[in-house]
C-alpha atoms as a PDB file:
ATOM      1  CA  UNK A   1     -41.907-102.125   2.321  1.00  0.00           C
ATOM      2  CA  UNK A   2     -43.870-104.300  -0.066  1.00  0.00           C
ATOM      3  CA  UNK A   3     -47.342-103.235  -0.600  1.00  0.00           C
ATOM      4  CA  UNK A   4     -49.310-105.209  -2.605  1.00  0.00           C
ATOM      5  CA  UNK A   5     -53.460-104.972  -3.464  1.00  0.00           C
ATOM      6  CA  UNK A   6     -55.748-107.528  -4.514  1.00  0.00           C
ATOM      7  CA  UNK A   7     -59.628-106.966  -4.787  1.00  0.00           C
ATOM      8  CA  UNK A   8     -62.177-108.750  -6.351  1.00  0.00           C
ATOM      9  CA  UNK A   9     -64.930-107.093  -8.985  1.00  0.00           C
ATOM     10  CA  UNK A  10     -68.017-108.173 -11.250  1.00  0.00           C
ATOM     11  CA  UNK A  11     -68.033-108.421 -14.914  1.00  0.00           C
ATOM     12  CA  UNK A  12     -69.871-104.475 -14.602  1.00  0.00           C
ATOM     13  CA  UNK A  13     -66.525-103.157 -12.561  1.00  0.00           C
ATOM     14  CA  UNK A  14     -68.507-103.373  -9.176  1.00  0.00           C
ATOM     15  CA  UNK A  15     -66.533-105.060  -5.512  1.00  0.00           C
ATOM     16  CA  UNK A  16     -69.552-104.523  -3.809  1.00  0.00           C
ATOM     17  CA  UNK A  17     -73.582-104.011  -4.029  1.00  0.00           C
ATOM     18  CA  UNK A  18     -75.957-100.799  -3.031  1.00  0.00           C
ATOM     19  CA  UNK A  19     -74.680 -99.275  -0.023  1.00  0.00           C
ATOM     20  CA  UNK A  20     -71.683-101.940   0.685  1.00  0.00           C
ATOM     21  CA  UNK A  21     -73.853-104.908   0.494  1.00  0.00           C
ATOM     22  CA  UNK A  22     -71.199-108.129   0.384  1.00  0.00           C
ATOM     23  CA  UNK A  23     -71.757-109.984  -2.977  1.00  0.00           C
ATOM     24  CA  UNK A  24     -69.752-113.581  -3.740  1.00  0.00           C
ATOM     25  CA  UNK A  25     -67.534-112.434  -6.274  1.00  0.00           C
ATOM     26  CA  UNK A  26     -64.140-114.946  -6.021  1.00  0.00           C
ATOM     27  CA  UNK A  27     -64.454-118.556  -7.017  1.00  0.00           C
ATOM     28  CA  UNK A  28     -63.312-121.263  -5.101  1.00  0.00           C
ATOM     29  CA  UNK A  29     -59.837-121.398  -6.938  1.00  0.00           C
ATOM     30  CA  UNK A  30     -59.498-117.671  -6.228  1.00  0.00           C
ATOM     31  CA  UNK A  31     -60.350-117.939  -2.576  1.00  0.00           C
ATOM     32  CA  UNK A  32     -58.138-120.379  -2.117  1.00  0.00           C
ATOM     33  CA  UNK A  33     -55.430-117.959  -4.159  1.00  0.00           C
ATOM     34  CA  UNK A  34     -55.738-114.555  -1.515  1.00  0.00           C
ATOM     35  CA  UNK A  35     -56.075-117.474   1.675  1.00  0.00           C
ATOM     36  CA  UNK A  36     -52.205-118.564   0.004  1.00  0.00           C
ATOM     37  CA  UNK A  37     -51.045-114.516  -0.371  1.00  0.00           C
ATOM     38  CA  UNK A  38     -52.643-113.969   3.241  1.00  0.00           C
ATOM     39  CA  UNK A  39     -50.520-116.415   4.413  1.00  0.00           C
ATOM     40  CA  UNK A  40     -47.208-115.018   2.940  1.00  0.00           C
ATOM     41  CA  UNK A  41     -47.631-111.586   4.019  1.00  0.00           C
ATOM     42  CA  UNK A  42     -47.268-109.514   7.508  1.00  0.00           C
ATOM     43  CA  UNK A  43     -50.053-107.731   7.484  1.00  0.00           C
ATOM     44  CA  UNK A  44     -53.457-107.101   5.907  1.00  0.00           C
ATOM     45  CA  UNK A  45     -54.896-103.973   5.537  1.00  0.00           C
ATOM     46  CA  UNK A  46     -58.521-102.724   5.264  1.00  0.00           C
ATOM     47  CA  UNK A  47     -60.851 -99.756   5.552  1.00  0.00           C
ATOM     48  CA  UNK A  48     -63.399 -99.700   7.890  1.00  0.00           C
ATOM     49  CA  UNK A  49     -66.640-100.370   5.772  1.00  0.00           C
ATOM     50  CA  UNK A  50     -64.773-103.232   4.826  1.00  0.00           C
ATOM     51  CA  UNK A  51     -65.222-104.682   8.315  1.00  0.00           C
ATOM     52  CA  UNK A  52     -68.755-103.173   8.682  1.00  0.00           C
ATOM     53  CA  UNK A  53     -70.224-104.516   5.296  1.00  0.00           C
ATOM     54  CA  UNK A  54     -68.406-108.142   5.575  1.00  0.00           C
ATOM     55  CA  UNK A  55     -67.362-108.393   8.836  1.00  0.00           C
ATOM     56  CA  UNK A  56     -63.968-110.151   7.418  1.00  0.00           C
ATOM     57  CA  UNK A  57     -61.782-112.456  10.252  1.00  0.00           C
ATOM     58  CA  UNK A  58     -58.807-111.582   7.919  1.00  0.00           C
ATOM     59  CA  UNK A  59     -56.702-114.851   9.036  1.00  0.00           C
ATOM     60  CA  UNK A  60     -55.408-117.633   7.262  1.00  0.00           C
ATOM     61  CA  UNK A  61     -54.442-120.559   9.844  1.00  0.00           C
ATOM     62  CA  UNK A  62     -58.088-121.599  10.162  1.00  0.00           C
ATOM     63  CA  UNK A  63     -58.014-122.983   5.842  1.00  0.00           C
ATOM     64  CA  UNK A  64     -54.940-124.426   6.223  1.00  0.00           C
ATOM     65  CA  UNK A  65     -52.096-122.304   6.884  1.00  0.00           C
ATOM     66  CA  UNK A  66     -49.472-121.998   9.794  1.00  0.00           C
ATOM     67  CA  UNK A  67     -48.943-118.040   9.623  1.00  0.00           C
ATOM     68  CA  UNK A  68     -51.809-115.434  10.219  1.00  0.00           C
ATOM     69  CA  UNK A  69     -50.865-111.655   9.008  1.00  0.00           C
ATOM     70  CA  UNK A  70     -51.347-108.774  11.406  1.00  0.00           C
ATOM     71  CA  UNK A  71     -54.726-107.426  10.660  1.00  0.00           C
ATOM     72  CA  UNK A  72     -54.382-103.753  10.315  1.00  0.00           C
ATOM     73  CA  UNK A  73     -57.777-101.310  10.218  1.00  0.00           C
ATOM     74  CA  UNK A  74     -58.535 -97.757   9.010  1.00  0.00           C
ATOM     75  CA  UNK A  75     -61.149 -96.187  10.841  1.00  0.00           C
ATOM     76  CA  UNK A  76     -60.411 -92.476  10.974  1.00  0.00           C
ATOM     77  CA  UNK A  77     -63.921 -91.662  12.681  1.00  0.00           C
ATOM     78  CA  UNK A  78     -64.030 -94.836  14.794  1.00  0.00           C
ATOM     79  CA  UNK A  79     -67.347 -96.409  13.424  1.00  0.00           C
ATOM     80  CA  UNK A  80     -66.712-100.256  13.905  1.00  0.00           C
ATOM     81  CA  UNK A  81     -69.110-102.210  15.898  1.00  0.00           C
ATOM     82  CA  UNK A  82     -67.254-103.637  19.022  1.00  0.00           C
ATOM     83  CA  UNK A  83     -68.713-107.843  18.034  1.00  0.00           C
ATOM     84  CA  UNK A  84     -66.765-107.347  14.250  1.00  0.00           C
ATOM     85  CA  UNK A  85     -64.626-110.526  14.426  1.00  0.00           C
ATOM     86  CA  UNK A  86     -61.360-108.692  13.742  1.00  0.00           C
ATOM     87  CA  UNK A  87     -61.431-108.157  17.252  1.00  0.00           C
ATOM     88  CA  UNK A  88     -61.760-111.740  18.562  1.00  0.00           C
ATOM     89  CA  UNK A  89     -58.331-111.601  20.442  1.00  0.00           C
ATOM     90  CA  UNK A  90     -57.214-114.823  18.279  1.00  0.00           C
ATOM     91  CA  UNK A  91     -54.862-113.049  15.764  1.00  0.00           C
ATOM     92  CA  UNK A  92     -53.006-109.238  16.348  1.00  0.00           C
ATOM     93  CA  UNK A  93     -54.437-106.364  15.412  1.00  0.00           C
ATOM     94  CA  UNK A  94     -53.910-102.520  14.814  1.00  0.00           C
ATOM     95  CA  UNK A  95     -56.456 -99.797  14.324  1.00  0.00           C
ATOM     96  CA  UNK A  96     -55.529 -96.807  12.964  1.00  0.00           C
ATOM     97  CA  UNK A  97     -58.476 -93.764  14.142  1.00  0.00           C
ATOM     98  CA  UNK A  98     -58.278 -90.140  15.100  1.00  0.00           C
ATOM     99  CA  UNK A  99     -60.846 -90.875  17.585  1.00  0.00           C
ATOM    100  CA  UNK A 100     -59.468 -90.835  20.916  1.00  0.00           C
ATOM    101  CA  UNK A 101     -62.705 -91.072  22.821  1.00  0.00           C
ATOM    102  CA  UNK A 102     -63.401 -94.270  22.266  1.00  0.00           C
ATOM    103  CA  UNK A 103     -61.465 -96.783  23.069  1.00  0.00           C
ATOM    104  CA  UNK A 104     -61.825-100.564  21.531  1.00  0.00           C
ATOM    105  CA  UNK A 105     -60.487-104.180  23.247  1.00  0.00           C
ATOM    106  CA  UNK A 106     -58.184-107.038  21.897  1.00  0.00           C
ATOM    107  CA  UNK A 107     -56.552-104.418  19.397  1.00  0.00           C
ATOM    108  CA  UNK A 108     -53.339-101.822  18.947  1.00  0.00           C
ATOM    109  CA  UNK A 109     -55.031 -98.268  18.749  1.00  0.00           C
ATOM    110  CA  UNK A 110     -52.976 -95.849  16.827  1.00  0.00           C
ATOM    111  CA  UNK A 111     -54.048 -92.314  16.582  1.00  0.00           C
ATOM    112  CA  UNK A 112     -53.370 -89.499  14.035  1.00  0.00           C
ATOM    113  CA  UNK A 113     -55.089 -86.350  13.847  1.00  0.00           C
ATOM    114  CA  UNK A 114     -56.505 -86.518  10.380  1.00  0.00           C
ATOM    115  CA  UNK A 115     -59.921 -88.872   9.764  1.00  0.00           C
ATOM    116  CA  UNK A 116     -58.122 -89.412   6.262  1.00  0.00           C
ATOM    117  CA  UNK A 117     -55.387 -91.712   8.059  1.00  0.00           C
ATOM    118  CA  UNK A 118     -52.719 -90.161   6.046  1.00  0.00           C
ATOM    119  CA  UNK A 119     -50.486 -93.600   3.987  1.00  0.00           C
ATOM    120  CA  UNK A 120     -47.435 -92.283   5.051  1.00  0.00           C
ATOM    121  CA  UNK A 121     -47.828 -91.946   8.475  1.00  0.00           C
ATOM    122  CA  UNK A 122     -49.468 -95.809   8.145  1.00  0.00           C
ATOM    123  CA  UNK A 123     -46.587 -97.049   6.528  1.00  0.00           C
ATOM    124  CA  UNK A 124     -43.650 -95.547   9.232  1.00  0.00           C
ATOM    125  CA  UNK A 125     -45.744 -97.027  11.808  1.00  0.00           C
ATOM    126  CA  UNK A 126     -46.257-100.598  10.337  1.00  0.00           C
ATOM    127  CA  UNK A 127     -42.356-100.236   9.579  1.00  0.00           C
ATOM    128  CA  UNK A 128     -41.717 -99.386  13.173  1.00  0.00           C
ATOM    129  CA  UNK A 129     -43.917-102.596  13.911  1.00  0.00           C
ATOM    130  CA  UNK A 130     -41.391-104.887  11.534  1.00  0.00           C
ATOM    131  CA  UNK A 131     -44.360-105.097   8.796  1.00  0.00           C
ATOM    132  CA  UNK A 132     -41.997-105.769   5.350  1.00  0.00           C
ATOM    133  CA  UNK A 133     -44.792-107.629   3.162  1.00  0.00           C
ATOM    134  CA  UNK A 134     -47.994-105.201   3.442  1.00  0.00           C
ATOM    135  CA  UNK A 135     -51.755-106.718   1.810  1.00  0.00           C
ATOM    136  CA  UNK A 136     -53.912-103.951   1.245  1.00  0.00           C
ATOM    137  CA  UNK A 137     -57.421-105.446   0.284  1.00  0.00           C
ATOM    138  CA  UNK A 138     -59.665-102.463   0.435  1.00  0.00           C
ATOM    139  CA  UNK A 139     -62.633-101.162   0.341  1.00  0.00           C
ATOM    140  CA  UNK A 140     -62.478 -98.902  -3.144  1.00  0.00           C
ATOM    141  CA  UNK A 141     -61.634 -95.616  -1.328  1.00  0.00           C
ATOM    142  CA  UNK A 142     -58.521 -97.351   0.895  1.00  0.00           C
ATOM    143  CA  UNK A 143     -57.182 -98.495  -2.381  1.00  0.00           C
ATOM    144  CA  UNK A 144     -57.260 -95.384  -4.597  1.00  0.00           C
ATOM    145  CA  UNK A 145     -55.770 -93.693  -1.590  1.00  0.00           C
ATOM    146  CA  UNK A 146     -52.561 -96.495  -1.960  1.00  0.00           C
ATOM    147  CA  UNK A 147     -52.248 -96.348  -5.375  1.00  0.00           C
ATOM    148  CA  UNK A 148     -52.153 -92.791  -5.400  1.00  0.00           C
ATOM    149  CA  UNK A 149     -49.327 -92.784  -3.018  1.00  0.00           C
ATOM    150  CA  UNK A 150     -47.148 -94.148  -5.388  1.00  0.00           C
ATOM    151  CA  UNK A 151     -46.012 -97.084  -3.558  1.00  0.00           C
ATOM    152  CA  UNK A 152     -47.519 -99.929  -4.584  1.00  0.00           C
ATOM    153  CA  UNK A 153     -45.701-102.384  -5.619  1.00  0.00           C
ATOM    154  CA  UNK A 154     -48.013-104.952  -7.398  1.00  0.00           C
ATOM    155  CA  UNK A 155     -51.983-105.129  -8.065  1.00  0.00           C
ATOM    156  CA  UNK A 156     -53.585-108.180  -8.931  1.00  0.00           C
ATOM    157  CA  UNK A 157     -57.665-107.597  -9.701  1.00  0.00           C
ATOM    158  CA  UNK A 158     -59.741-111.014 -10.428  1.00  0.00           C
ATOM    159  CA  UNK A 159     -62.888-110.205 -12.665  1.00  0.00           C
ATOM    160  CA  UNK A 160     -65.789-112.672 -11.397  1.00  0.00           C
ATOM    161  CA  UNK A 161     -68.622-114.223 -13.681  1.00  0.00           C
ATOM    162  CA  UNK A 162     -71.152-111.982 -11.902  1.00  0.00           C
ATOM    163  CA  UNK A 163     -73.202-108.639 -12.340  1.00  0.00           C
ATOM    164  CA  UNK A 164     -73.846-106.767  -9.400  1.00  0.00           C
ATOM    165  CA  UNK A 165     -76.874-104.092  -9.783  1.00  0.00           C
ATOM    166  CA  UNK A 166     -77.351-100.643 -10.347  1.00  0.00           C
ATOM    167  CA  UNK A 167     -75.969 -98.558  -7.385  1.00  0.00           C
ATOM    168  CA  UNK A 168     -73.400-101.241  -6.278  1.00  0.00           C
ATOM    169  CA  UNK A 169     -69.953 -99.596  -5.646  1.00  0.00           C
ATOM    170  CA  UNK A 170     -66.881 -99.336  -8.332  1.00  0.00           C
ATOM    171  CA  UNK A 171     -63.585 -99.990  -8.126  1.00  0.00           C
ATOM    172  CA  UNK A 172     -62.417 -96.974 -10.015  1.00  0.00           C
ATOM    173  CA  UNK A 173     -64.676 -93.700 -10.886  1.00  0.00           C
ATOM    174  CA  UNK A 174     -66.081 -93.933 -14.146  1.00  0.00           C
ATOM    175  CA  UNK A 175     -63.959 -92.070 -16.466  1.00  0.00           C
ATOM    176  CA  UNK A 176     -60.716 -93.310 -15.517  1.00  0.00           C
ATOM    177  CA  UNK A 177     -58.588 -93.809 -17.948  1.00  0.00           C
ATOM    178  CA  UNK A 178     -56.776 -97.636 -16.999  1.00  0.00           C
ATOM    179  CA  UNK A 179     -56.737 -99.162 -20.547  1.00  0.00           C
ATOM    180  CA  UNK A 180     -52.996 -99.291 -20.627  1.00  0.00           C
ATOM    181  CA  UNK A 181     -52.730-101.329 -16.918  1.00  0.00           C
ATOM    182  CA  UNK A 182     -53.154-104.616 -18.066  1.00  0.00           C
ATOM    183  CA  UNK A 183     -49.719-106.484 -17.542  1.00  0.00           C
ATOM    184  CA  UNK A 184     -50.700-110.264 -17.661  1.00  0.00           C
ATOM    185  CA  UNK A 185     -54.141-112.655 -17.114  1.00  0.00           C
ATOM    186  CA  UNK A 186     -54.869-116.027 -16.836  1.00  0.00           C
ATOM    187  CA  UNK A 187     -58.291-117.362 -16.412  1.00  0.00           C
ATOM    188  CA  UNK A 188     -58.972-118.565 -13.065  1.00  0.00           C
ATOM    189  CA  UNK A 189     -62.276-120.704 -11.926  1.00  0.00           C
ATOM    190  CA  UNK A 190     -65.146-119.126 -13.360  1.00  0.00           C
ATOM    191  CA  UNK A 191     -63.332-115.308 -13.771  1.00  0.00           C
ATOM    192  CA  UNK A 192     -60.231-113.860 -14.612  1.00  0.00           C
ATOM    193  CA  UNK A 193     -57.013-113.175 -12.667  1.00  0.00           C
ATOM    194  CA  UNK A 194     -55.271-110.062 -13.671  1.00  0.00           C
ATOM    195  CA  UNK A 195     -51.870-108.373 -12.756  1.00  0.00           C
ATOM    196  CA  UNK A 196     -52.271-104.255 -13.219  1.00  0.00           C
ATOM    197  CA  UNK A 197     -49.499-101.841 -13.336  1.00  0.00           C
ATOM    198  CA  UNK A 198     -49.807 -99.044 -10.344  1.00  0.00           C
ATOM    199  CA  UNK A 199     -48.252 -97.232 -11.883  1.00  0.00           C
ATOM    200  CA  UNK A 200     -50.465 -96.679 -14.649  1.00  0.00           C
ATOM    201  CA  UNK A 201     -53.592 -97.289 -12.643  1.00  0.00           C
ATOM    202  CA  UNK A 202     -52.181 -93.917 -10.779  1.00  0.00           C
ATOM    203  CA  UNK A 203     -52.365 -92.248 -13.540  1.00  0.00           C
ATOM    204  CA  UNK A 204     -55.500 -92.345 -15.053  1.00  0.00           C
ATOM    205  CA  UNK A 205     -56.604 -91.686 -11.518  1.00  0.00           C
ATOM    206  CA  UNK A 206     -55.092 -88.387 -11.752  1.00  0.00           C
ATOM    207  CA  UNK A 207     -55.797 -87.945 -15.117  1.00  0.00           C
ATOM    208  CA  UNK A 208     -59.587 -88.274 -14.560  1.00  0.00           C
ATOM    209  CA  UNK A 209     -59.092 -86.147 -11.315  1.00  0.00           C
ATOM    210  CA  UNK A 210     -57.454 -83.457 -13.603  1.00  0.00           C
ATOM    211  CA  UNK A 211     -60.033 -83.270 -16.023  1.00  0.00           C
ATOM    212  CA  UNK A 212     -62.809 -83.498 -13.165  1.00  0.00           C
ATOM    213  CA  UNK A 213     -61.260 -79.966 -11.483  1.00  0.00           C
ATOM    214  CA  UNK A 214     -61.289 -78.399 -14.868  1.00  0.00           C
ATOM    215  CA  UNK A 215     -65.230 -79.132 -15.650  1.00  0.00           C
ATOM    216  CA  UNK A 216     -65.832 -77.797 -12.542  1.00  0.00           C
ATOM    217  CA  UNK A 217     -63.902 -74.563 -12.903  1.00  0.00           C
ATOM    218  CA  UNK A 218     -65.203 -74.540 -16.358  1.00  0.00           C
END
């Protein structure tokens, strides 16, 4: 399968303000960009504060395109508000939870045991489903737990002309080491459109979470 990630952040490394608050981050020509690599794809995956904080529709034919991905949700503890519009009934859906109790309408409810929805089982299920071309578009803690999986296959990050304040949420921990990521950029409306190696975004995620362990032993 073909996972690929794209998230937005401000020029001060934040995709989101205090406590999730959605900020405009994307241009218009950058918009337009994910609404193209939405429609290309099978599915689109995101975590559930991602539907909580933005309430996202995830779907492409309403700007323009013929094919709408499967929208696919992480919510291990089942915390998404029953009016989010991912569950309007107008485009397919899957929710992966470990909650069992409650159950949710106009949506595909796949359960695991672990609130952590492990990526691997995900993946085998999405496969099972006939997902091949897999958009994974966050929030910050769904896509650290892809790219430390191992299989991602591309990452594109666009850097918007915008400061978000004090408390907002990063994209990586501070202290990760990512200098050596950078694989191409273009500048794109207002911001910047880069393509980042996984691979090495991986490991300076390890590499901080290394040194991390040792402080604390230390």
């Amino acid at each position: 399968m073909k996972i690929m990630i794209n998230v937005a952040m401000s020029l001060n490394g934040l995709i989101a303000g205090r406590l999730g608050r959605r900020v405009e981050i994307s241009s218009n020509q950058d918009r337009e960009r994910v609404m193209h690599l939405r429609s290309t794809c099978d599915a689109i995956l995101v975590g559930a504060n991602t539907i909580i904080n933005d309430n996202p529709d995830l779907r492409a034919a309403d700007r323009g395109y013929e094919k709408n991905p499967v929208r696919v949700i992480l919510d291990g503890r089942l915390s998404i508000p029953t009016h989010c519009r991912v569950f309007d009934g107008r485009s397919r859906t899957l929710l992966f939870t470990a909650n069992r109790e409650r159950k949710m309408s106009n949506c595909e409810m796949i359960y695991n045991d672990s609130m952590q929805i492990p990526v691997d089982f995900v993946l085998d299920e999405l496969n099972d489903r006939g997902i091949k071309n897999l958009l994974v578009e966050g929030g910050s803690k769904v896509i650290r737990q892809f790219l430390l999986s191992g299989k991602v296959s591309s990452f594109s990050l666009y850097i918007g002309n915008i400061l978000i304040e004090t408390g907002g949420i990063p994209l990586f921990e501070i202290g990760s080491d990512v200098r050596n990521a950078i694989l191409s950029g273009e500048k794109l409306g207002d911001g910047f459109l880069l393509n980042l190696d996984p691979i090495e975004l991986k490991k300076g995620i390890e590499e901080y979470g290394r040194r991390g362990t040792k402080a604390k032993l230390g």
